[in-house]
C-alpha atoms as a PDB file:
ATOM      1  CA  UNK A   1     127.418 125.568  37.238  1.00  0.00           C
ATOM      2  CA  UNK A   2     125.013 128.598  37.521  1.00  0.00           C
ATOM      3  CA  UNK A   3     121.790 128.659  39.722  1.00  0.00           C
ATOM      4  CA  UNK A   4     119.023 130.180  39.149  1.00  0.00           C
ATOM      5  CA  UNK A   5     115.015 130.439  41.096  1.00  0.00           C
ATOM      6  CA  UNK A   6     112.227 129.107  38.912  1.00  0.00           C
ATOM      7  CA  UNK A   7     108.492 129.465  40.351  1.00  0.00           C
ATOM      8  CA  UNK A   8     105.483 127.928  39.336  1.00  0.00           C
ATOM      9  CA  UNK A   9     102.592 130.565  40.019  1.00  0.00           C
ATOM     10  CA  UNK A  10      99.604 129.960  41.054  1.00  0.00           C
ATOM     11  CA  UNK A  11      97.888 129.455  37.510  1.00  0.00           C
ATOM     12  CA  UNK A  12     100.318 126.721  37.316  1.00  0.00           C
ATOM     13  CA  UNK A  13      99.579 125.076  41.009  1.00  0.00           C
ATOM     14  CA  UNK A  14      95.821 125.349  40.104  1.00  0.00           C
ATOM     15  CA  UNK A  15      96.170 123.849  36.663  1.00  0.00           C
ATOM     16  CA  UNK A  16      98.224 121.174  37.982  1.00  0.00           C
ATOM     17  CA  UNK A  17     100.806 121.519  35.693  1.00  0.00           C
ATOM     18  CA  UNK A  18     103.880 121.370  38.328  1.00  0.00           C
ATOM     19  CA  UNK A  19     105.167 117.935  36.818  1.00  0.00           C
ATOM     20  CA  UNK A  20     105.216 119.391  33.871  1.00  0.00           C
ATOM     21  CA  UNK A  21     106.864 122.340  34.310  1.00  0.00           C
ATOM     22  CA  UNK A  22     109.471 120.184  35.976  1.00  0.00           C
ATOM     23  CA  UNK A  23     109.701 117.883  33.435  1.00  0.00           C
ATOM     24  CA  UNK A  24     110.546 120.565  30.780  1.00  0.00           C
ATOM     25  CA  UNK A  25     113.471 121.891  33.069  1.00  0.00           C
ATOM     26  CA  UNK A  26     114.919 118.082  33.796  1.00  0.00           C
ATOM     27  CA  UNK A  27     114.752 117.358  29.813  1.00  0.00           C
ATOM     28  CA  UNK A  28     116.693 120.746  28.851  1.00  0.00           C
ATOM     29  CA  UNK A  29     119.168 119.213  31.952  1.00  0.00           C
ATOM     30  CA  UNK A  30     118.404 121.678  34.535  1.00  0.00           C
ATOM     31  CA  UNK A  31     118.997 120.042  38.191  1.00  0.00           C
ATOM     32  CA  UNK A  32     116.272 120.852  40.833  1.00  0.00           C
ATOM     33  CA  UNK A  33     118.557 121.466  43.643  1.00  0.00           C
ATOM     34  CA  UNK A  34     115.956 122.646  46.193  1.00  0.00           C
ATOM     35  CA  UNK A  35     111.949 122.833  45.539  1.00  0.00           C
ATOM     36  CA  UNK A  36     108.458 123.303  48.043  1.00  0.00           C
ATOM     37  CA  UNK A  37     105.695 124.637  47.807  1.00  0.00           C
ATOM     38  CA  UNK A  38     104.372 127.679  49.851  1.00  0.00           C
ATOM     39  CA  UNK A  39     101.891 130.359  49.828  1.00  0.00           C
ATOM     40  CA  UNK A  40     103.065 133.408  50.340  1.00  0.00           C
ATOM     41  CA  UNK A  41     101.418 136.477  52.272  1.00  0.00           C
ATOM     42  CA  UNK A  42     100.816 139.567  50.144  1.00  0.00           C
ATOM     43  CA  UNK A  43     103.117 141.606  52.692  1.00  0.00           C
ATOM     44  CA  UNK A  44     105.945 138.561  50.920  1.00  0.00           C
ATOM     45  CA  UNK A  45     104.478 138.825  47.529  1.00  0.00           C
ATOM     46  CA  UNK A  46     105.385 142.576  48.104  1.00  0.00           C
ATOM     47  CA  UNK A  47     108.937 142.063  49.432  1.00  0.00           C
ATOM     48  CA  UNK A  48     109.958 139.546  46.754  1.00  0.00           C
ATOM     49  CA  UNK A  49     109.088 142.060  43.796  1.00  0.00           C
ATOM     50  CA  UNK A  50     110.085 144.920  45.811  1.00  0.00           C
ATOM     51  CA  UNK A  51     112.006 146.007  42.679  1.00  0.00           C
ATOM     52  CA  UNK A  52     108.721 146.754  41.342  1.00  0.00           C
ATOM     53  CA  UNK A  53     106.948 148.901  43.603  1.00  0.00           C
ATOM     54  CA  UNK A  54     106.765 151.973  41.432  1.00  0.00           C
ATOM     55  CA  UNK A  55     105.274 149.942  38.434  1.00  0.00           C
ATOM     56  CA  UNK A  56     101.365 150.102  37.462  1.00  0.00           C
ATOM     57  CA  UNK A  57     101.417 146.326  37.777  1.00  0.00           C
ATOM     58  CA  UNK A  58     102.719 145.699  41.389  1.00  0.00           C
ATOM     59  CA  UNK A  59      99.499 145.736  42.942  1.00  0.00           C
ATOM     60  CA  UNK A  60      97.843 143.214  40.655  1.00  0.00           C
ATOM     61  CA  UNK A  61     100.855 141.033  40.542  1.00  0.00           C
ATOM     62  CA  UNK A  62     101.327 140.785  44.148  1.00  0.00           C
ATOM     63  CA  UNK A  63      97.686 139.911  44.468  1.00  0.00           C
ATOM     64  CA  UNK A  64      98.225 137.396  42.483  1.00  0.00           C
ATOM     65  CA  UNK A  65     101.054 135.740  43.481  1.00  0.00           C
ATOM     66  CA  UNK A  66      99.811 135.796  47.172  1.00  0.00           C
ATOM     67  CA  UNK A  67      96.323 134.240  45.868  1.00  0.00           C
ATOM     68  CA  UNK A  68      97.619 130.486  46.623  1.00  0.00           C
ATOM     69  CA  UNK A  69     100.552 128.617  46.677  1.00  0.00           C
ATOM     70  CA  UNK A  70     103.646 128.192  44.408  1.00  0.00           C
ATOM     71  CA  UNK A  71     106.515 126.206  43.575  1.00  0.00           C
ATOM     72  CA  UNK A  72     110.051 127.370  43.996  1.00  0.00           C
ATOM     73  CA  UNK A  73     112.657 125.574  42.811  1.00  0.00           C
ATOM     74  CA  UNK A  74     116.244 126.495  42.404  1.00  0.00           C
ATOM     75  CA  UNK A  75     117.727 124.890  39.256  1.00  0.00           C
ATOM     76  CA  UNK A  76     121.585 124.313  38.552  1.00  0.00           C
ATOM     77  CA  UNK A  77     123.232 123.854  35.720  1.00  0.00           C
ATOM     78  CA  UNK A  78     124.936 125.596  32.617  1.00  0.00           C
ATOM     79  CA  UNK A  79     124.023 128.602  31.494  1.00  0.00           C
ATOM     80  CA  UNK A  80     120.791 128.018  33.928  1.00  0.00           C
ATOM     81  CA  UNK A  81     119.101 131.237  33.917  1.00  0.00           C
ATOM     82  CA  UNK A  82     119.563 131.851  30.166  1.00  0.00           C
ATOM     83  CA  UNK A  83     117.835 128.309  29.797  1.00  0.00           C
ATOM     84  CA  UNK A  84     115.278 128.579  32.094  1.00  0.00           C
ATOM     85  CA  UNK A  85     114.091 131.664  30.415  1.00  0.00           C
ATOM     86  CA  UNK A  86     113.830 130.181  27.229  1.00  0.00           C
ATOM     87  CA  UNK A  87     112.252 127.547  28.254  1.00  0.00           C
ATOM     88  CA  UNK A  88     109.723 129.760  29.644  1.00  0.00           C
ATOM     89  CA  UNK A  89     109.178 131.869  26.865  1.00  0.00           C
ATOM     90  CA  UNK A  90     107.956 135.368  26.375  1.00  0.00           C
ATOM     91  CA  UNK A  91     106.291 136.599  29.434  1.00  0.00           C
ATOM     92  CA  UNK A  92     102.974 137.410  26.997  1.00  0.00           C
ATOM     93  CA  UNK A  93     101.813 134.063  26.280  1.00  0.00           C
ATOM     94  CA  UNK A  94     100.501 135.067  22.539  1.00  0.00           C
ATOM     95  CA  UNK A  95     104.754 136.405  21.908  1.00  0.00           C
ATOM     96  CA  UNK A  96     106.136 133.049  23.380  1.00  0.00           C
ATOM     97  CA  UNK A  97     107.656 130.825  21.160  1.00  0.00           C
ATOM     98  CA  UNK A  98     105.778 127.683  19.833  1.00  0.00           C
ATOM     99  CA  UNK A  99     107.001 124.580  22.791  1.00  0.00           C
ATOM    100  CA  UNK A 100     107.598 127.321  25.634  1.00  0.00           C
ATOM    101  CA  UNK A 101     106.246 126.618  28.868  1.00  0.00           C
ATOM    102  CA  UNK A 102     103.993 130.016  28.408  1.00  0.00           C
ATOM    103  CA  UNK A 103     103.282 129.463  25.258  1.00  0.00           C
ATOM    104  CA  UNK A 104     101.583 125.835  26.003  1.00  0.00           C
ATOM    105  CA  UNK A 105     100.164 126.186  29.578  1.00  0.00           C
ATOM    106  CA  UNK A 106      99.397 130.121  30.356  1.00  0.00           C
ATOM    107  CA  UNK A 107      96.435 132.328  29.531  1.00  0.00           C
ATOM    108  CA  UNK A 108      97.838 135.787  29.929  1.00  0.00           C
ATOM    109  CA  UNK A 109     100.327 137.882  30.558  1.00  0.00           C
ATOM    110  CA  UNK A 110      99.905 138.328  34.316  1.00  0.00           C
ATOM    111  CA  UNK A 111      99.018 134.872  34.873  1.00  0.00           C
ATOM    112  CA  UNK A 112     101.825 133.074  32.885  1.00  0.00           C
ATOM    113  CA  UNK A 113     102.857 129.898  34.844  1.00  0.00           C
ATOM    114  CA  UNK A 114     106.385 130.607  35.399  1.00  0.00           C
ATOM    115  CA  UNK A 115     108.698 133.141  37.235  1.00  0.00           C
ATOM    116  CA  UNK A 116     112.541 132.576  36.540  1.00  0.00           C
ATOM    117  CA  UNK A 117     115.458 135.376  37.527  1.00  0.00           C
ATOM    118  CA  UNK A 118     116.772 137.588  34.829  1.00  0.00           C
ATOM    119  CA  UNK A 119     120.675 137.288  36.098  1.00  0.00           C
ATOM    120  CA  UNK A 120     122.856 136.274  38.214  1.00  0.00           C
ATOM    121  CA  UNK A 121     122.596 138.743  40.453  1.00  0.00           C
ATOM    122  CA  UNK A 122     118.987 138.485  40.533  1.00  0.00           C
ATOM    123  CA  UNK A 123     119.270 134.927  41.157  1.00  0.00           C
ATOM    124  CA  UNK A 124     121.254 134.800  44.472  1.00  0.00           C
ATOM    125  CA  UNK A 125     118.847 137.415  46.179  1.00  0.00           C
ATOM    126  CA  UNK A 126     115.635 135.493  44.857  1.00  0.00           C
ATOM    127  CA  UNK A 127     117.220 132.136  46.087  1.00  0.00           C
ATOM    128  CA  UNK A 128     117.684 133.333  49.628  1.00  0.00           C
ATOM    129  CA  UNK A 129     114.399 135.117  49.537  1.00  0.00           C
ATOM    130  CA  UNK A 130     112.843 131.165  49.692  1.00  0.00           C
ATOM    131  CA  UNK A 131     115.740 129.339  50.337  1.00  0.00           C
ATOM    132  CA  UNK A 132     118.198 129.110  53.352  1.00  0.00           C
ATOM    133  CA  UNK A 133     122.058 126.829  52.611  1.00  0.00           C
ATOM    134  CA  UNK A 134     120.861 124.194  54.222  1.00  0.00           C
ATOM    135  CA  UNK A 135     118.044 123.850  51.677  1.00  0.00           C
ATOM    136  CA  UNK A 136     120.094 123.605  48.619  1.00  0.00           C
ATOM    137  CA  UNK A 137     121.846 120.113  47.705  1.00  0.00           C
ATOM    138  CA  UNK A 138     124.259 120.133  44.745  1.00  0.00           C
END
C-alpha cells in the first residue's frame, strides 16, 4: 500500500467539482484515508511549494493556491501516486489525456484542479505538511 496527497485547488472548490474529483480516485480504487478542507495563508502556500521558490511561477502559484480553500486528501492504495497522476493528467489541460481529471474540469495550466505528489518521497513530506498520525485511518 503506497500513500500519496491529492489536492483539489481552488478552481476545483469554486467549480464544485470536489465529488467528482473524488469519485474518479474511488473508481480507479484509491482509498481516501484522511480529507478537509482548508484555506491556506500565502505565508503556507509558500512553505508547501518551498521547492519552488526560485521558479518564475512561485509567486503566481502561491497566490493562487492561498486565494480560497482546498481539499487535501491522502489516498492509499497500489501504486497510488503513479495512479493519481494519471488520473490527473498532464498538468496543461490542452496536453492531458482525453477522461483526465484536467483534461475534463480545468481551464489552464496554473489553474488545473488537482495537485498530487510526484514520489514517494514527496508524498510523506506533503502528507505531514496537512496531516498529523492521528488524522490518517487505514
Amino acid at each position: 500500500m503506497e500513500s500519496t496527497l491529492s489536492i483539489v485547488k481552488p478552481d476545483g472548490v469554486r467549480k464544485n467539482v470536489i465529488g467528482n474529483v473524488v469519485s474518479r480516485f474511488e473508481a480507479a480504487g484509491l482509498k481516501i484515508a484522511a480529507m478537509k478542507m482548508i484555506h491556506m495563508t500565502k505565508g503556507e502556500a509558500e512553505g508547501f511549494y518551498a521547492v519552488h521558490k526560485e521558479r518564475p511561477f512561485f509567486g503566481s502559484l502561491t497566490d493562487f493556491m492561498s486565494s480560497g480553500p482546498c481539499v487535501v486528501m491522502v489516498l492509499k492504495g497500489e501504486n497510488a501516486i503513479k495512479k493519481n497522476r494519471e488520473l490527473m493528467g498532464a498538468t496543461d489541460p490542452a496536453q492531458a489525456e482525453p477522461g483526465t481529471i484536467r483534461r475534463d474540469l480545468a481551464d489552464n495550466k496554473e489553474e488545473n484542479i488537482a495537485h498530487g505528489s510526484d514520489a514517494p518521497e514527496t508524498a510523506a513530506f506533503e502528507i505531514s505538511y496537512f496531516f498529523n498520525a492521528f488524522e490518517i485511518v487505514g
